[in-house]
Protein backbone atom coordinates (compact mmCIF):
# COMPACT_ATOMS: atom_id res chain seq x y z
CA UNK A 1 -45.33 -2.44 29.36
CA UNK A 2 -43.48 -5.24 27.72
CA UNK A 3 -46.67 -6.58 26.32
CA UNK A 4 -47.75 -3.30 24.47
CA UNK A 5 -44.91 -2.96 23.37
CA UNK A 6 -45.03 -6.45 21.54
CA UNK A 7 -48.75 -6.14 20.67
CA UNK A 8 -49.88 -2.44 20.09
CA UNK A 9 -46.66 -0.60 19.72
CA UNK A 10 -45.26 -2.80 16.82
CA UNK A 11 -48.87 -3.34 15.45
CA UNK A 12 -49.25 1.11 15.09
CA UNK A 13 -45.71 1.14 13.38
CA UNK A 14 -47.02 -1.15 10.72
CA UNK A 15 -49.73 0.61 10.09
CA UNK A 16 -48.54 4.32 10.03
CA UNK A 17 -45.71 2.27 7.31
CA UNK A 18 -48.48 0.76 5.76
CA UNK A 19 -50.82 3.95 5.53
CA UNK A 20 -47.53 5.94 4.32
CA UNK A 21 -46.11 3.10 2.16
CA UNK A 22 -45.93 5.41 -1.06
CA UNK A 23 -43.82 8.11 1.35
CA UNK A 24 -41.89 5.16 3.09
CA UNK A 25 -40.84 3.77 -0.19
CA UNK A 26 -39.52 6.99 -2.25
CA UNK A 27 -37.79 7.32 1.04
CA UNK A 28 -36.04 4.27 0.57
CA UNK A 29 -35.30 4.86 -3.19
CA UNK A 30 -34.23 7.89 -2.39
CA UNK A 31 -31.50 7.20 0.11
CA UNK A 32 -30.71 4.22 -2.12
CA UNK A 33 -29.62 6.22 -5.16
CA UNK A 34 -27.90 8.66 -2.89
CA UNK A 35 -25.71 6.73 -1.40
CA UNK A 36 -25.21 4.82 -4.62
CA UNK A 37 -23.82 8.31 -6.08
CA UNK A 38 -21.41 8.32 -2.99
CA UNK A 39 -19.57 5.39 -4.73
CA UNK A 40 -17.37 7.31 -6.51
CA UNK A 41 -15.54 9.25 -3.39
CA UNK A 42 -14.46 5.81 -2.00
CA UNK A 43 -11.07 5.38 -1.95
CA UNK A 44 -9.14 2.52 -1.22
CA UNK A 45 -5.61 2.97 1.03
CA UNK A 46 -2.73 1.94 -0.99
CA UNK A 47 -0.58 1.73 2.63
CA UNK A 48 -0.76 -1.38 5.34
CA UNK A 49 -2.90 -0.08 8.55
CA UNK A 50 -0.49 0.33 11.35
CA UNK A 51 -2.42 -1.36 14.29
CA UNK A 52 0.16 -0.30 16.85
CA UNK A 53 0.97 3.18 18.05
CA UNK A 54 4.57 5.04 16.53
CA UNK A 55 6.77 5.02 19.58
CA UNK A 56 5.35 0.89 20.35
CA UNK A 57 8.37 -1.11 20.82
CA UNK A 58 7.75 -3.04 17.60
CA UNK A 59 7.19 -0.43 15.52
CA UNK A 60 10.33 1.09 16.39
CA UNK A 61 12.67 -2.19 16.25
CA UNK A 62 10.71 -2.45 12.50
CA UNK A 63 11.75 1.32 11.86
CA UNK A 64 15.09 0.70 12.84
CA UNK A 65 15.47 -2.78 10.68
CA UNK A 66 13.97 -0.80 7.59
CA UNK A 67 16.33 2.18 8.11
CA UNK A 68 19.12 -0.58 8.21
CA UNK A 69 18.38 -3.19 5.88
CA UNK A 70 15.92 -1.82 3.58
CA UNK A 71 12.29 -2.40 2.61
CA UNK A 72 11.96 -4.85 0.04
CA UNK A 73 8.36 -5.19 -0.62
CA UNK A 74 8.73 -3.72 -3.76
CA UNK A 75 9.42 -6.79 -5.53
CA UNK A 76 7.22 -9.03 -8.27
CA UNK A 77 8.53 -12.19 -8.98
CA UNK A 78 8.04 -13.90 -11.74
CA UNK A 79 8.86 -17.67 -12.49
CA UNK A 80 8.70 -20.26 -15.48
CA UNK A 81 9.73 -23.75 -15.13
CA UNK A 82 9.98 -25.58 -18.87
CA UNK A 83 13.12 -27.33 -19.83
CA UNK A 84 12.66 -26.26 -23.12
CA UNK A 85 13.25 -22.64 -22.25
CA UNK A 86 16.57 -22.61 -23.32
CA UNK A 87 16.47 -22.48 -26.67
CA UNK A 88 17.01 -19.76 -29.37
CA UNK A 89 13.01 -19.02 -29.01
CA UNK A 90 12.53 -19.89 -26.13
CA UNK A 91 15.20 -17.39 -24.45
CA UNK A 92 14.38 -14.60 -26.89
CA UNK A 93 10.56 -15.20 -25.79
CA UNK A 94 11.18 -14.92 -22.14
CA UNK A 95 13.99 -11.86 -22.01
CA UNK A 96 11.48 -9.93 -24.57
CA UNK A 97 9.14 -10.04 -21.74
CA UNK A 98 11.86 -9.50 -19.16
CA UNK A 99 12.73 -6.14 -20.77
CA UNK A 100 9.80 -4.93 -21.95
CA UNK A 101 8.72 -4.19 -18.33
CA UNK A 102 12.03 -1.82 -17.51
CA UNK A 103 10.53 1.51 -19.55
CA UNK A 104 7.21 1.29 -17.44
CA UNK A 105 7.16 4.53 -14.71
CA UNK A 106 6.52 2.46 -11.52
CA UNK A 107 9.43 -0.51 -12.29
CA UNK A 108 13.17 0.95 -10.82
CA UNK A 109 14.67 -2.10 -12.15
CA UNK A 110 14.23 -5.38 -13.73
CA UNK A 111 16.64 -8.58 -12.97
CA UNK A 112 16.58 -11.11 -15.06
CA UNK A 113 17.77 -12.89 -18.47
CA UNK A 114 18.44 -9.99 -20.61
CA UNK A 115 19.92 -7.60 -17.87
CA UNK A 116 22.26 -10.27 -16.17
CA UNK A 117 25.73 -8.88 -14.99
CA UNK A 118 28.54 -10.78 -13.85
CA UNK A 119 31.98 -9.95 -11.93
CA UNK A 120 35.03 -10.14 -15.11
CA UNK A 121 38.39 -9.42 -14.35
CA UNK A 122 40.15 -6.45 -16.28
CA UNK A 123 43.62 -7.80 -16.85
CA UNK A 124 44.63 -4.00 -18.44
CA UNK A 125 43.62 -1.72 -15.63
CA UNK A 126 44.21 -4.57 -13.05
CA UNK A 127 40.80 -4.44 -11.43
CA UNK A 128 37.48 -5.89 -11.45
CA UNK A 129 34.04 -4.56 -13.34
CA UNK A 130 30.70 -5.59 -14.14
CA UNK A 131 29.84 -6.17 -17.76
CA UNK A 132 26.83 -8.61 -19.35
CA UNK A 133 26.75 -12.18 -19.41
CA UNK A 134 27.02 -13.98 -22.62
CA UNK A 135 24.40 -15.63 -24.85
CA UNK A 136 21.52 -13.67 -23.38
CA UNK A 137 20.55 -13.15 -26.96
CA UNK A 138 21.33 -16.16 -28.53
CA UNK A 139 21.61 -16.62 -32.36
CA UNK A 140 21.58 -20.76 -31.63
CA UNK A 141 20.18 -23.14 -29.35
CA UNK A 142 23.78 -24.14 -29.06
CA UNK A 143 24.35 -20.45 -27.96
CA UNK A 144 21.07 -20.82 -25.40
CA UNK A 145 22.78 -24.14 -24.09
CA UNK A 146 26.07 -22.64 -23.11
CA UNK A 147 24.11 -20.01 -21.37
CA UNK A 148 21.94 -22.63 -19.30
CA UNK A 149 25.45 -24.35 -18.38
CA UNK A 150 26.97 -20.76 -17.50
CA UNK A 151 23.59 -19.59 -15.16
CA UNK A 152 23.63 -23.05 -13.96
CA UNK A 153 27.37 -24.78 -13.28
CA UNK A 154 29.28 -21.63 -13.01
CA UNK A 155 27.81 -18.50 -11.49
CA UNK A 156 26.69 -20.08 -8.01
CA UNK A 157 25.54 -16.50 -7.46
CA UNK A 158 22.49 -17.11 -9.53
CA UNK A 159 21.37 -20.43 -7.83
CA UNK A 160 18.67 -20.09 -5.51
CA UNK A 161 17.87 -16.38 -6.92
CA UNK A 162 16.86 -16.28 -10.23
CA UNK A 163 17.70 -19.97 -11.48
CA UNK A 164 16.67 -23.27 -9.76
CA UNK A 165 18.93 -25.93 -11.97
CA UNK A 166 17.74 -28.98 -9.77
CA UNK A 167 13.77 -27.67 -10.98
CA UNK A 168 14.33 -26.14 -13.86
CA UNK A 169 12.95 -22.82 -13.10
CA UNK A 170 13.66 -19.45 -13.93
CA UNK A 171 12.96 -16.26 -12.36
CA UNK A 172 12.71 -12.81 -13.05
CA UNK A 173 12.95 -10.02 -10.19
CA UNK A 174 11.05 -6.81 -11.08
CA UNK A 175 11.73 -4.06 -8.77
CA UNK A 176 9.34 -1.14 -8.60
CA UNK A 177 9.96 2.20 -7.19
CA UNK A 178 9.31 2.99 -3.47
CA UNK A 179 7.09 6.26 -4.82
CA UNK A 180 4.83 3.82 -6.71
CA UNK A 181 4.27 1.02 -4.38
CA UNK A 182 1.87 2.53 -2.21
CA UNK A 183 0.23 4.88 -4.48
CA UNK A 184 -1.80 3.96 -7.91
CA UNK A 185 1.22 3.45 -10.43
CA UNK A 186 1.55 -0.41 -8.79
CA UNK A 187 -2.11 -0.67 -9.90
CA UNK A 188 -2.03 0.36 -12.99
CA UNK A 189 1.36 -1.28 -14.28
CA UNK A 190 0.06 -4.57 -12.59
CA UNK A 191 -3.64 -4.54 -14.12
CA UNK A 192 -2.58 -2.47 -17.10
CA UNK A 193 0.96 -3.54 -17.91
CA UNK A 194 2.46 -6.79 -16.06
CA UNK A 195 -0.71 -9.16 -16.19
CA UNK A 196 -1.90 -8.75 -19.67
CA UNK A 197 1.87 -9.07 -20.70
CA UNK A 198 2.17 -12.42 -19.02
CA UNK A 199 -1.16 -13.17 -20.25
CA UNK A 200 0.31 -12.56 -24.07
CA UNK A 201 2.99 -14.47 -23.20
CA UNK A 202 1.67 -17.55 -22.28
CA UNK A 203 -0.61 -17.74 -24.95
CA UNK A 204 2.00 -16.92 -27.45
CA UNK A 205 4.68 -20.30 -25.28
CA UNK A 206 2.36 -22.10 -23.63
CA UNK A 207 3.90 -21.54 -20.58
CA UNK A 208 2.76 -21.42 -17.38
CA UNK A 209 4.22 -18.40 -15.03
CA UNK A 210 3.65 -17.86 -11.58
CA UNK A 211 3.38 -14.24 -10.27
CA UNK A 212 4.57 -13.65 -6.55
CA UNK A 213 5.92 -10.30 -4.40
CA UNK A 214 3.99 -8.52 -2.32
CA UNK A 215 3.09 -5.24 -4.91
CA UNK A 216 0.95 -7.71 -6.95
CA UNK A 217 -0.53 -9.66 -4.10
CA UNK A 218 -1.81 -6.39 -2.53
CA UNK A 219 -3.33 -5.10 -6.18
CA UNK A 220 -5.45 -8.61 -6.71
CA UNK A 221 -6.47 -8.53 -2.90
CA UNK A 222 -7.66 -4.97 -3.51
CA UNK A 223 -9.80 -5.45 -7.28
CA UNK A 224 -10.99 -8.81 -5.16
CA UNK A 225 -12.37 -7.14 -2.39
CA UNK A 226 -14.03 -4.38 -4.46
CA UNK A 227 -15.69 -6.85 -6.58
CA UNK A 228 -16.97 -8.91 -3.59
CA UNK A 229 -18.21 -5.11 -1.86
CA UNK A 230 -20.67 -4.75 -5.70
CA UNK A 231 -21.70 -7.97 -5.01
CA UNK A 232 -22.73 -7.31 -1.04
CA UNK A 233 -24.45 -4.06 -2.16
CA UNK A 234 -26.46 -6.12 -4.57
CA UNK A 235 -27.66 -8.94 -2.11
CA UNK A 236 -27.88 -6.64 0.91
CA UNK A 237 -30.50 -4.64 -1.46
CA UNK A 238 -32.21 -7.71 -2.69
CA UNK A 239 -32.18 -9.35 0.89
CA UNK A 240 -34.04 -6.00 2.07
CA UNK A 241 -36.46 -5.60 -0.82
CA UNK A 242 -37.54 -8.98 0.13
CA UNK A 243 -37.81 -8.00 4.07
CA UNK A 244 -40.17 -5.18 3.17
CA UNK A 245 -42.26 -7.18 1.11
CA UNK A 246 -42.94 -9.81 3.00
CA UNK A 247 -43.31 -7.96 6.40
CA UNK A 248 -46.10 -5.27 4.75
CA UNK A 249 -47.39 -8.35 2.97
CA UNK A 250 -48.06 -10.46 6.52
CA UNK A 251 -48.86 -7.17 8.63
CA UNK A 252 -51.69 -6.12 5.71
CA UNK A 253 -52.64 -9.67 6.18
CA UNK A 254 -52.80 -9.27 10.43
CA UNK A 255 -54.33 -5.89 10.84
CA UNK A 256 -56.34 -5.12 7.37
């Protein structure tokens, strides 16, 4: 049994493929460009699979720390280190980019130089208030210095957050809406808004800015992955052109 089936059985299947190769291979062409026309209707998930069931004990200490604390994986962060930033340019440079991002749909909020708050003390109505911080759109360098000494000597708020004075770096904390971070605004302000921005920026400086936060990691994953699925389609098709033609080339050689 086992040794038709490696002689004869394999050697009629050949030739019934070889006798029909004309039907075989429209076949083949045929479910080719179908399923090439299915490529539109994929869809990519814009939400993290949840491996675990809804009532599994993690999932429901991770509910319960969300409903608490918050989800923050709505943020992009976005960091320059040059010690030449503060300067009359260089700060009206960086806080033009800073708040050119807060009228896009998917951003809630941006946090950075140009929308800096600090605590001030209202001696008239004997309380405290928020109001802006000084020199965040300098007319001087000497204006841009005394801002650098205020984000970096005397609001210890800052330190570690948005400013790192021991590095020199500077960081800007966009927030986007929880609506738009798992559906395709965060898609389109990333690869329509925030990296061709950055891209104009340092062009325009010369600076070098790191991108971070989870939003933007999750967007370049995604156009990554779709761009490595084209390519798999593309060898997987060549790899099996190449399978068909040499295995009617050597069974036309064996049995014809």
């Amino acid at each position: 049994m086992i040794k038709w089936i490696n002689t004869r059985f394999w050697g009629a299947v050949a030739s019934l493929i070889l006798r029909n190769r004309v039907f075989f291979i429209l076949l083949v062409v045929i479910a080719t460009v179908f399923l090439s026309m299915q490529w539109k209707n994929m869809r990519f998930s814009f939400t993290e699979a949840n491996l675990l069931p809804d009532n599994h004990p993690f999932n429901l200490a991770y509910t319960s720390f969300v409903e608490k604390f918050g989800d923050e994986g709505n943020i992009i962060v976005l960091a320059v280190q040059d010690s030449a930033l503060f300067t009359k340019q260089g700060i009206a440079d960086w806080s033009a980019l800073t708040l050119s991002f807060q009228q896009e749909e998917a951003v809630a909020s941006v946090v950075g130089i140009g929308t800096l708050e600090e605590l001030k003390k209202n001696n008239a109505q004997q309380r405290f208030e928020m109001g802006p911080i000084a020199n965040q759109q300098p007319k001087t360098d000497r204006q841009a210095g005394a801002l650098k000494k205020n984000l970096f000597e005397k609001l210890p708020f800052f330190k570690g957050l948005l400013v790192s004075p021991k590095n020199e770096v500077v960081q800007t904390l966009i927030y986007l809406k929880k609506e738009a971070v798992n559906s395709g605004l965060r898609q389109d302000f990333v690869n329509q808004s925030l990296i061709p921005k950055i891209a104009a920026y340092e062009k325009a400086t010369g600076n070098d800015v790191r991108v971070s936060g989870m939003p933007y990691i999750r967007t370049i994953n995604a156009a990554t992955i779709l761009n490595e699925i084209g390519l798999f389609v593309v060898a997987a098709t060549l790899v099996t052109t190449l399978i068909f033609f040499f295995f009617f080339r050597s069974y036309r050689a064996t049995f014809f």
